[in-house]
Protein backbone atom coordinates (compact mmCIF):
# COMPACT_ATOMS: atom_id res chain seq x y z
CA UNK A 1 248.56 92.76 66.19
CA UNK A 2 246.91 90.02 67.64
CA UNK A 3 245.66 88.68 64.11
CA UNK A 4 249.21 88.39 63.43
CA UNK A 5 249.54 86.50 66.94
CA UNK A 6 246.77 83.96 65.80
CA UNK A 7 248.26 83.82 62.21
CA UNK A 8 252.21 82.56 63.39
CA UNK A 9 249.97 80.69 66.17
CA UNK A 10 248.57 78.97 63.25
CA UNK A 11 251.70 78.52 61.34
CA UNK A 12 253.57 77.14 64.72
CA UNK A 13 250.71 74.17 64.88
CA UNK A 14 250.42 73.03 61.22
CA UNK A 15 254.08 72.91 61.25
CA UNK A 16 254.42 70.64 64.57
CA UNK A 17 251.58 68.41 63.74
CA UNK A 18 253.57 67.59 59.68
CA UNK A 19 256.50 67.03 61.83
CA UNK A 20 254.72 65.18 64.25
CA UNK A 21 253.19 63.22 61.55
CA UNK A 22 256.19 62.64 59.53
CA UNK A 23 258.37 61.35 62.58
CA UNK A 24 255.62 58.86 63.03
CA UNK A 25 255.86 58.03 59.83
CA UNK A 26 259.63 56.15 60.50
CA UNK A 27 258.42 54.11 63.18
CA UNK A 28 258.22 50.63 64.03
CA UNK A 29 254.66 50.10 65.04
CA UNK A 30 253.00 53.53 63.76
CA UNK A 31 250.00 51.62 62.44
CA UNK A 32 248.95 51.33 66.23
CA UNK A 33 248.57 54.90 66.97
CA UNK A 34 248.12 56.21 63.35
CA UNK A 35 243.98 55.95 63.58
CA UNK A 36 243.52 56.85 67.13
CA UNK A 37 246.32 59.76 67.79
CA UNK A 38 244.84 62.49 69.55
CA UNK A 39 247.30 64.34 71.66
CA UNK A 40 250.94 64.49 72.39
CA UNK A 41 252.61 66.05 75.39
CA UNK A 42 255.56 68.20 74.69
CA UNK A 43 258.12 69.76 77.24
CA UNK A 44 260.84 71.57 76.11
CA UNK A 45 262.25 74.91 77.03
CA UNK A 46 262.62 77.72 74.60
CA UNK A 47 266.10 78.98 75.29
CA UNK A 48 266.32 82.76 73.84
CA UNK A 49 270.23 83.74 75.03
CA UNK A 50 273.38 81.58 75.75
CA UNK A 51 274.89 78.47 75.06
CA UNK A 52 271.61 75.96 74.60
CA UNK A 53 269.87 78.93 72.61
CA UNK A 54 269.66 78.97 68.85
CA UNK A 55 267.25 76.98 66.21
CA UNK A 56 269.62 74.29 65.75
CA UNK A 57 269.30 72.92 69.25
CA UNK A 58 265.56 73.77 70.18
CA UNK A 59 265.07 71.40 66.74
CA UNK A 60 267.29 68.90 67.95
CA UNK A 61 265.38 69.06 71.81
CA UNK A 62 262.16 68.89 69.89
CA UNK A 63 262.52 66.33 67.47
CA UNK A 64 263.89 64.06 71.10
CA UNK A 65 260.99 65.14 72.98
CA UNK A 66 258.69 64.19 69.83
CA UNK A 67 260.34 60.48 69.17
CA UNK A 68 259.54 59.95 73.23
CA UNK A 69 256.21 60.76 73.00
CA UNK A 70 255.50 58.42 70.33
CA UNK A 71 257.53 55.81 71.54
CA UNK A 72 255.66 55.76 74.86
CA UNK A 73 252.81 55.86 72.95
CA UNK A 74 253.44 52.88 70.49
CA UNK A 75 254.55 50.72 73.36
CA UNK A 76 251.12 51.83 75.40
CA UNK A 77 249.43 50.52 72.34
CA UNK A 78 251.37 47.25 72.09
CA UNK A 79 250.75 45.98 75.48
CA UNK A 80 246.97 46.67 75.03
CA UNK A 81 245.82 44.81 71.77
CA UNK A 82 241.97 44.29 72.00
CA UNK A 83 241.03 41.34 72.41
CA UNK A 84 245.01 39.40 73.08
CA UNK A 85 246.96 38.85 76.49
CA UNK A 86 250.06 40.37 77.06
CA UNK A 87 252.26 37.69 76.41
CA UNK A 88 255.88 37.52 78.12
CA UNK A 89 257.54 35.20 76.50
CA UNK A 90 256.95 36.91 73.20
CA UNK A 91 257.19 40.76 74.88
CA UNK A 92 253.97 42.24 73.13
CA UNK A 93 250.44 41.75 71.65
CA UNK A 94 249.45 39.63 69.96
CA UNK A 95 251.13 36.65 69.07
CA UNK A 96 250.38 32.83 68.93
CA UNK A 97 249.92 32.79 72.81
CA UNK A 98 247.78 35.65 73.64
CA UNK A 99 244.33 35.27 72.22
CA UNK A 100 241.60 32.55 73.98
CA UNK A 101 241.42 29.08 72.66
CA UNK A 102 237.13 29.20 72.23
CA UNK A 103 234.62 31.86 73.23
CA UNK A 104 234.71 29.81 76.80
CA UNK A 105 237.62 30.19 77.94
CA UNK A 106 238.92 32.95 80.14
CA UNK A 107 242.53 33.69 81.11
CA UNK A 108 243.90 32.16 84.68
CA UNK A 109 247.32 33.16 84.63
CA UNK A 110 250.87 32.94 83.29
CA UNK A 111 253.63 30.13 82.67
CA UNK A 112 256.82 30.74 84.59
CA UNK A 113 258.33 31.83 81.33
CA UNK A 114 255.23 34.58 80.88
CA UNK A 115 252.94 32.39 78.30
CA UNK A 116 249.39 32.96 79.05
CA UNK A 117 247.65 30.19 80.26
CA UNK A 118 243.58 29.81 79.53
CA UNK A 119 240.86 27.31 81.21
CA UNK A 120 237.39 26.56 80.21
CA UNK A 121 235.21 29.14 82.47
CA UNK A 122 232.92 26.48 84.16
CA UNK A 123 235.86 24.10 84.63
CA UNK A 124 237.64 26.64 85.96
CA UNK A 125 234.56 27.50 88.81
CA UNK A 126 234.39 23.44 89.47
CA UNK A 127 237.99 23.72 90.35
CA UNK A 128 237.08 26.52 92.68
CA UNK A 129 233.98 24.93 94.02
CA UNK A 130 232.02 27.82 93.21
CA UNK A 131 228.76 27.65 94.92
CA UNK A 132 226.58 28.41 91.82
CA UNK A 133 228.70 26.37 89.46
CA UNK A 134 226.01 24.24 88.65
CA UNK A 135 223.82 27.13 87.67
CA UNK A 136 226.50 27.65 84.58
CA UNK A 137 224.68 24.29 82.60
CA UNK A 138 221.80 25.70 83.32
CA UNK A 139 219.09 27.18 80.72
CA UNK A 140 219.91 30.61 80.75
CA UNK A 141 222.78 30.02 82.41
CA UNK A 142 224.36 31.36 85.79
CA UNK A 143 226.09 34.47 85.93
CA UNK A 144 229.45 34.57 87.50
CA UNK A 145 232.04 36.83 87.72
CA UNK A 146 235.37 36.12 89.28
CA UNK A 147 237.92 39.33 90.70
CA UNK A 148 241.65 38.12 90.55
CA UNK A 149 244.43 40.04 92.17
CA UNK A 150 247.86 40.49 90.55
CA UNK A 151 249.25 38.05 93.34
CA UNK A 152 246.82 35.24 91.49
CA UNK A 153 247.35 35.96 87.96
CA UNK A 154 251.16 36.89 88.34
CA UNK A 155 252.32 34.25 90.84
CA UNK A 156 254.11 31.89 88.69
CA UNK A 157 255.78 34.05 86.58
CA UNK A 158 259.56 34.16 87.32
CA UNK A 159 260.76 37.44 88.26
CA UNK A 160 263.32 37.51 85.39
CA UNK A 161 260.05 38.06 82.92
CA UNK A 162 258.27 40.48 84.89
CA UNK A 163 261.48 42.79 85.80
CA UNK A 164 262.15 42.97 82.23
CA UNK A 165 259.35 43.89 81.01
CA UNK A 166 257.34 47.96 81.13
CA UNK A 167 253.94 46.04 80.82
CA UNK A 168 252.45 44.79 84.36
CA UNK A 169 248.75 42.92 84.40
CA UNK A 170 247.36 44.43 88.17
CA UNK A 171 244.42 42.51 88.15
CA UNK A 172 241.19 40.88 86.20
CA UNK A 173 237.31 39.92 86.41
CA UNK A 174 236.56 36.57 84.55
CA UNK A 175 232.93 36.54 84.17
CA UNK A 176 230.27 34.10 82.25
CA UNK A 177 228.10 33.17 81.04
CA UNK A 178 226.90 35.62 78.90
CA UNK A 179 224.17 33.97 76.27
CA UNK A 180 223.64 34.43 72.92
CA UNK A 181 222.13 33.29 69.58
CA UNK A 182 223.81 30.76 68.35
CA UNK A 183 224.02 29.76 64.85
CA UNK A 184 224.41 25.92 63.69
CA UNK A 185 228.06 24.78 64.08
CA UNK A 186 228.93 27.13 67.01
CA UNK A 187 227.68 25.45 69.71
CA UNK A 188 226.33 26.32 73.20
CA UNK A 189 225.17 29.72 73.07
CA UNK A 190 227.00 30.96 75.69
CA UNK A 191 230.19 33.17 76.51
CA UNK A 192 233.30 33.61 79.09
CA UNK A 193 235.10 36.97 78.89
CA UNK A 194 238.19 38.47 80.89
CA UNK A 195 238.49 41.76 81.53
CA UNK A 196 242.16 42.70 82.20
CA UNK A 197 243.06 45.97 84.12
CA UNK A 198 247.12 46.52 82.72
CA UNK A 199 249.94 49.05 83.14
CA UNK A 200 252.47 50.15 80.80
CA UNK A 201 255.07 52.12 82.33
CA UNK A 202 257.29 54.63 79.70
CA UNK A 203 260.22 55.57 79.62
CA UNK A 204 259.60 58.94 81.45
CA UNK A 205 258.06 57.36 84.45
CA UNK A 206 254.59 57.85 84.14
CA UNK A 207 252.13 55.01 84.52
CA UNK A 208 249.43 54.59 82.07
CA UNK A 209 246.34 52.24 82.78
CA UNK A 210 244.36 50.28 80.09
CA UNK A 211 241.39 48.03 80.59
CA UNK A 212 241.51 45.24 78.00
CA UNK A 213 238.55 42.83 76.90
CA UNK A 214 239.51 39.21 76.03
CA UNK A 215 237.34 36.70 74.17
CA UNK A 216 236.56 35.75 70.87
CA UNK A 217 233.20 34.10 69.03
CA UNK A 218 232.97 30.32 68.34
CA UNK A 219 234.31 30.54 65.29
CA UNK A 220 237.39 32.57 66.35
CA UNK A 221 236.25 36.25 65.21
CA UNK A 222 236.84 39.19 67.27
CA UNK A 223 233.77 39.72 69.79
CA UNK A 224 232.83 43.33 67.97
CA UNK A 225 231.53 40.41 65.16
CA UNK A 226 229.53 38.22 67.39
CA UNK A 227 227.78 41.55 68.94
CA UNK A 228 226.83 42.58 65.81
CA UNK A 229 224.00 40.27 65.86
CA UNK A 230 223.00 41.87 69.71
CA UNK A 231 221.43 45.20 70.07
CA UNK A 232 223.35 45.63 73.67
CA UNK A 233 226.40 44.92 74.03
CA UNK A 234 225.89 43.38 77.42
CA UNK A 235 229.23 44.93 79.24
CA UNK A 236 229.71 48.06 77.59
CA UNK A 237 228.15 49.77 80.56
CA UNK A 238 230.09 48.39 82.85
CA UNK A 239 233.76 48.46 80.85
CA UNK A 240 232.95 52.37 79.97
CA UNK A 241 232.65 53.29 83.91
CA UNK A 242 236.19 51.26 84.61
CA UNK A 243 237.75 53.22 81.99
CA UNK A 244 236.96 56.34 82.76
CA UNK A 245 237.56 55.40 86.46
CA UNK A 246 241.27 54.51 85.33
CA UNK A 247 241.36 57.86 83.54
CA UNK A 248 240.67 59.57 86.07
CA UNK A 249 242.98 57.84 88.57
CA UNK A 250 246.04 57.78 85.67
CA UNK A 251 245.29 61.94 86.15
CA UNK A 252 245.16 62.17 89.68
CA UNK A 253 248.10 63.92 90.85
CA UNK A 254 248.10 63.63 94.40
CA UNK A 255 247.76 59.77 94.34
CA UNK A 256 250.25 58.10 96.72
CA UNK A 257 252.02 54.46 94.97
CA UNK A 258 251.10 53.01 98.27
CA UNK A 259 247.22 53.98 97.39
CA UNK A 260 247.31 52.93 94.09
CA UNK A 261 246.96 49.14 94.91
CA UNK A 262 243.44 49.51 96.45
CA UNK A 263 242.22 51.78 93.85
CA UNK A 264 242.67 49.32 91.23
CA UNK A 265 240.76 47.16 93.47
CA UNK A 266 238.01 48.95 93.98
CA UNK A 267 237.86 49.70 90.26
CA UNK A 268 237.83 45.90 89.93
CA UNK A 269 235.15 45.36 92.33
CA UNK A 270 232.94 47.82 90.80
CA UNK A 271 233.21 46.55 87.30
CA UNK A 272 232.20 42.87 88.73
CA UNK A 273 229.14 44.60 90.66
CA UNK A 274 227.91 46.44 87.23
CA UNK A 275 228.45 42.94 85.41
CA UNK A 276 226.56 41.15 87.91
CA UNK A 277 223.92 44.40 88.18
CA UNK A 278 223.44 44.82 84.77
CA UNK A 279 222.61 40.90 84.29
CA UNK A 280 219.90 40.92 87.02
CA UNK A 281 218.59 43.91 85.26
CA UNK A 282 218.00 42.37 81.96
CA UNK A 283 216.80 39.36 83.40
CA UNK A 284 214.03 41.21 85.07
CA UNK A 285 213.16 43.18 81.95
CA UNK A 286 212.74 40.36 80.36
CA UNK A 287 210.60 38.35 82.81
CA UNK A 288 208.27 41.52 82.92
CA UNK A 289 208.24 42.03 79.40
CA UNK A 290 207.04 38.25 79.11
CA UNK A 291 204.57 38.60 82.44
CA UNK A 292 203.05 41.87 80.78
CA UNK A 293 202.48 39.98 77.53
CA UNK A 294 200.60 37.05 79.12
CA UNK A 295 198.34 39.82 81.24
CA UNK A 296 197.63 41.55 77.99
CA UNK A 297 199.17 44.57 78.97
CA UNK A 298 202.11 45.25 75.56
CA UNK A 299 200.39 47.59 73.01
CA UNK A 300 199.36 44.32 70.85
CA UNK A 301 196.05 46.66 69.13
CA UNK A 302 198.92 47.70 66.81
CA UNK A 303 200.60 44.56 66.21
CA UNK A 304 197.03 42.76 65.34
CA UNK A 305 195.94 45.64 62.95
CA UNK A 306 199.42 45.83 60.94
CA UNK A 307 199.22 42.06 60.82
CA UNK A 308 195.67 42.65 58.83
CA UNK A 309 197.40 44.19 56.16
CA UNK A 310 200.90 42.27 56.30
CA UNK A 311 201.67 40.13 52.98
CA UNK A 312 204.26 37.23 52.88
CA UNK A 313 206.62 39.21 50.88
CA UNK A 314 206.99 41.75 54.02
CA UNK A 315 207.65 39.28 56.75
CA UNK A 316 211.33 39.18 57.62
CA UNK A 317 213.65 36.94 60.04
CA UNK A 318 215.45 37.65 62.63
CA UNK A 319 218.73 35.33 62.05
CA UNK A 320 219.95 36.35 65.73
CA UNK A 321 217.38 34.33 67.70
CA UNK A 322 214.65 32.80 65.03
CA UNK A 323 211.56 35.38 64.97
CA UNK A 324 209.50 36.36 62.40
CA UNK A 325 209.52 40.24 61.98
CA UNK A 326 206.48 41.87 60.51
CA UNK A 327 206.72 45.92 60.20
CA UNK A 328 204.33 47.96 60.35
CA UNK A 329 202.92 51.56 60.20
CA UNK A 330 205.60 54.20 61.07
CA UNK A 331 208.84 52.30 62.00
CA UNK A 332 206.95 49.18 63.87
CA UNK A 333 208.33 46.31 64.02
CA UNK A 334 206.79 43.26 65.80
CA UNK A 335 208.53 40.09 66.93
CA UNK A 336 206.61 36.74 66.37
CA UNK A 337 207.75 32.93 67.25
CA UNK A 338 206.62 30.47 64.79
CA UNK A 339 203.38 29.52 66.27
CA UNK A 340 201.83 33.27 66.16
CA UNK A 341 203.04 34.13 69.65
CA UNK A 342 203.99 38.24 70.27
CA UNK A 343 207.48 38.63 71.59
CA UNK A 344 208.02 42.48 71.16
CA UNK A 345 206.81 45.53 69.74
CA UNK A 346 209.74 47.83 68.99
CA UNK A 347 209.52 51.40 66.76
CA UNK A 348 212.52 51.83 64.41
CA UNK A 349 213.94 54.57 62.28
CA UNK A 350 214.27 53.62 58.73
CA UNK A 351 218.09 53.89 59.26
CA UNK A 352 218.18 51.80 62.25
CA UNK A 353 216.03 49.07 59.70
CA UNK A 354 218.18 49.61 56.48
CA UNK A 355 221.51 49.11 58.64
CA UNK A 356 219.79 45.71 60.20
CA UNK A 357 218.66 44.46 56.91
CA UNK A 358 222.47 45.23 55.28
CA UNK A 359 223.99 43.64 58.20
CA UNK A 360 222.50 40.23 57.88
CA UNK A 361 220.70 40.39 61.03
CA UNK A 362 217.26 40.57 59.42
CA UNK A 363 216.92 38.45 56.23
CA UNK A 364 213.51 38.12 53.57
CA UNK A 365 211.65 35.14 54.99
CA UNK A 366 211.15 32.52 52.39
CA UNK A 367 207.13 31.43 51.45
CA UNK A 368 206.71 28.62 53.66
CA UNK A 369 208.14 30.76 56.64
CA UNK A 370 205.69 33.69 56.34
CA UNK A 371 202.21 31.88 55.45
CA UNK A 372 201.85 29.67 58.53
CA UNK A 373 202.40 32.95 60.76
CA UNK A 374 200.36 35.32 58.34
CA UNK A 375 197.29 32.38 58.39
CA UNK A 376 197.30 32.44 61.99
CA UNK A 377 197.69 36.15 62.43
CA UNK A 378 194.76 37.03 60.34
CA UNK A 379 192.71 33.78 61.64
């Protein structure tokens, strides 16, 4: 008997999830949910006896219940686009209005008519008089990171745009600058980045929360192409904790609306203090990874005997900030400057080397490249 429960069990989901699939199939903006749809919340009674009972309603009630779902979900996914500003004026994601003008610009704000409005990230601190400010033109730069309340971002929006609309922006933490590599033609190597907490209200009521990275590379790519180059991606810490605090607050039950406001706060402020932590943190790393070079304390004994038995044909560049890579025994890798200097000594899996090589971010050094370093290496 209950094998025969599991089997119609079994029957009742594949049959759901084709239907499921196929309504999705007839909608306008499917491709936003198609790769990432995971779960769908039905309610629906299953009426045995009486008037609303037979197949031919509880199909109807379903297939109602199932278009809502999706809807909500399509809309959700409209009004957070990675990487593009909700834009008002346009009513979704993106659009000619909603991505940033150059990988230092952050978003301040929105026309009256709901255009998003962006400002260069250290003109935007001079205009606040932001005590560090000067720090941002600085060599690495400054780190700053700016909270914004809806009251800031929103204010000049007429209410016409925002009464309309099932998309609200609740708040945001511009931060820069982040550095980077930076290849010739692109520039400074440095970055601004907004990160937008949102709401998209559906049509049942319910309030879903999204937290939405804006920015782009110098040359107008998506930031997932700029960080390919980076082993950290410097906020991901940071952005993972604010999501899963929104999760958990999108969840919570028992949450008054009147509570909601400093939540989001809170969630805002914490994001800024991991941004601001987890830039101290790697600043410090990296000043005691240099100090413990210059007292002789890195495992170099490695790095000197691989480099005995190196040949120019091994030595390979790192395209993402200039040094010479020369592997050794058992997944080494050691990280030279030009002039024979140790950087870092860092144990790979072949994997981790094949993927680096494929990607670009190491390249074969060329002759002249690898026999100054190789000279002084084995001088």
């Amino acid at each position: 008997m209950e094998e025969r429960g599991s089997a119609l069990g079994e029957i009742a989901f594949d049959v759901l999830e084709r239907l499921v699939r196929e309504r999705l199939s007839r909608k306008a903006g499917a491709h936003l949910i198609e790769g990432s749809l995971g779960t769908i919340l039905l309610k629906l009674p299953l009426v045995l006896r009486g008037e609303r009972s037979g197949p031919g309603v509880f199909a109807a009630h379903l297939i109602g219940e199932i278009d809502r779902a999706l809807e909500d979900a399509i809309q959700h996914a409209a009004a957070f686009r990675p990487g593009h500003a909700f834009c008002y004026r346009c009513g979704s994601a993106p659009c000619e209005h909603s991505a940033s003008p150059s990988h230092r610009h952050v978003f301040v704000g929105y026309t009256p008519t709901g255009v998003p409005r962006w400002e260069d990230f250290a003109q935007l601190c001079l205009d606040l008089r932001h005590p560090e400010v000067d720090g941002l033109y600085a060599d690495p730069p400054a780190f700053i990171a700016l909270v914004r309340d809806k009251t800031e971002i929103n204010g000049s929006l007429l209410e016409a745009f925002r009464s309309e609309s099932a998309f609200r922006l609740r708040g945001q933490v511009a931060a820069g600058f982040f550095p980077f590599f930076a290849r010739d033609g692109e520039g400074r190597g440095v970055l601004a980045v907004t990160f937008q907490i949102g709401a998209s209200r559906a049509r049942s009521g319910a309030v879903r929360y999204g937290l939405n990275v804006l920015g782009r590379t110098p040359l107008g790519e998506p930031l997932d192409l700029l960080w390919e180059r980076q082993d950290l991606i410097p906020w991901q810490g940071a952005v993972r904790w604010a999501q899963s605090a929104l999760g958990t607050l999108e969840r919570a039950r028992r949450t008054r609306v009147e509570e909601v406001p400093a939540r989001l706060d809170g969630i805002l402020r914490g994001l800024c203090r991991r941004l601001e932590h987890e830039r101290r943190a790697r600043r410090r790393r990296t000043r005691h990874a240099e100090s413990r070079h210059r007292a002789g304390e890195r495992p170099t004994r490695k790095a000197v005997d691989d480099a005995r038995a190196i040949v120019p044909g091994d030595v390979l560049v790192d395209e993402r900030n200039g040094t010479l890579v020369v592997p050794g025994a058992r997944g080494r890798m050691h990280f030279y400057t030009a002039d024979g200097r140790l950087v870092s000594s860092v144990r790979y899996s072949r994997d981790a080397i094949e993927r680096k090589r494929k990607l670009g971010l190491w390249r074969p050094s060329q002759p002249g490249e690898a026999a100054a370093l190789i000279n002084l290496l084995k001088s």
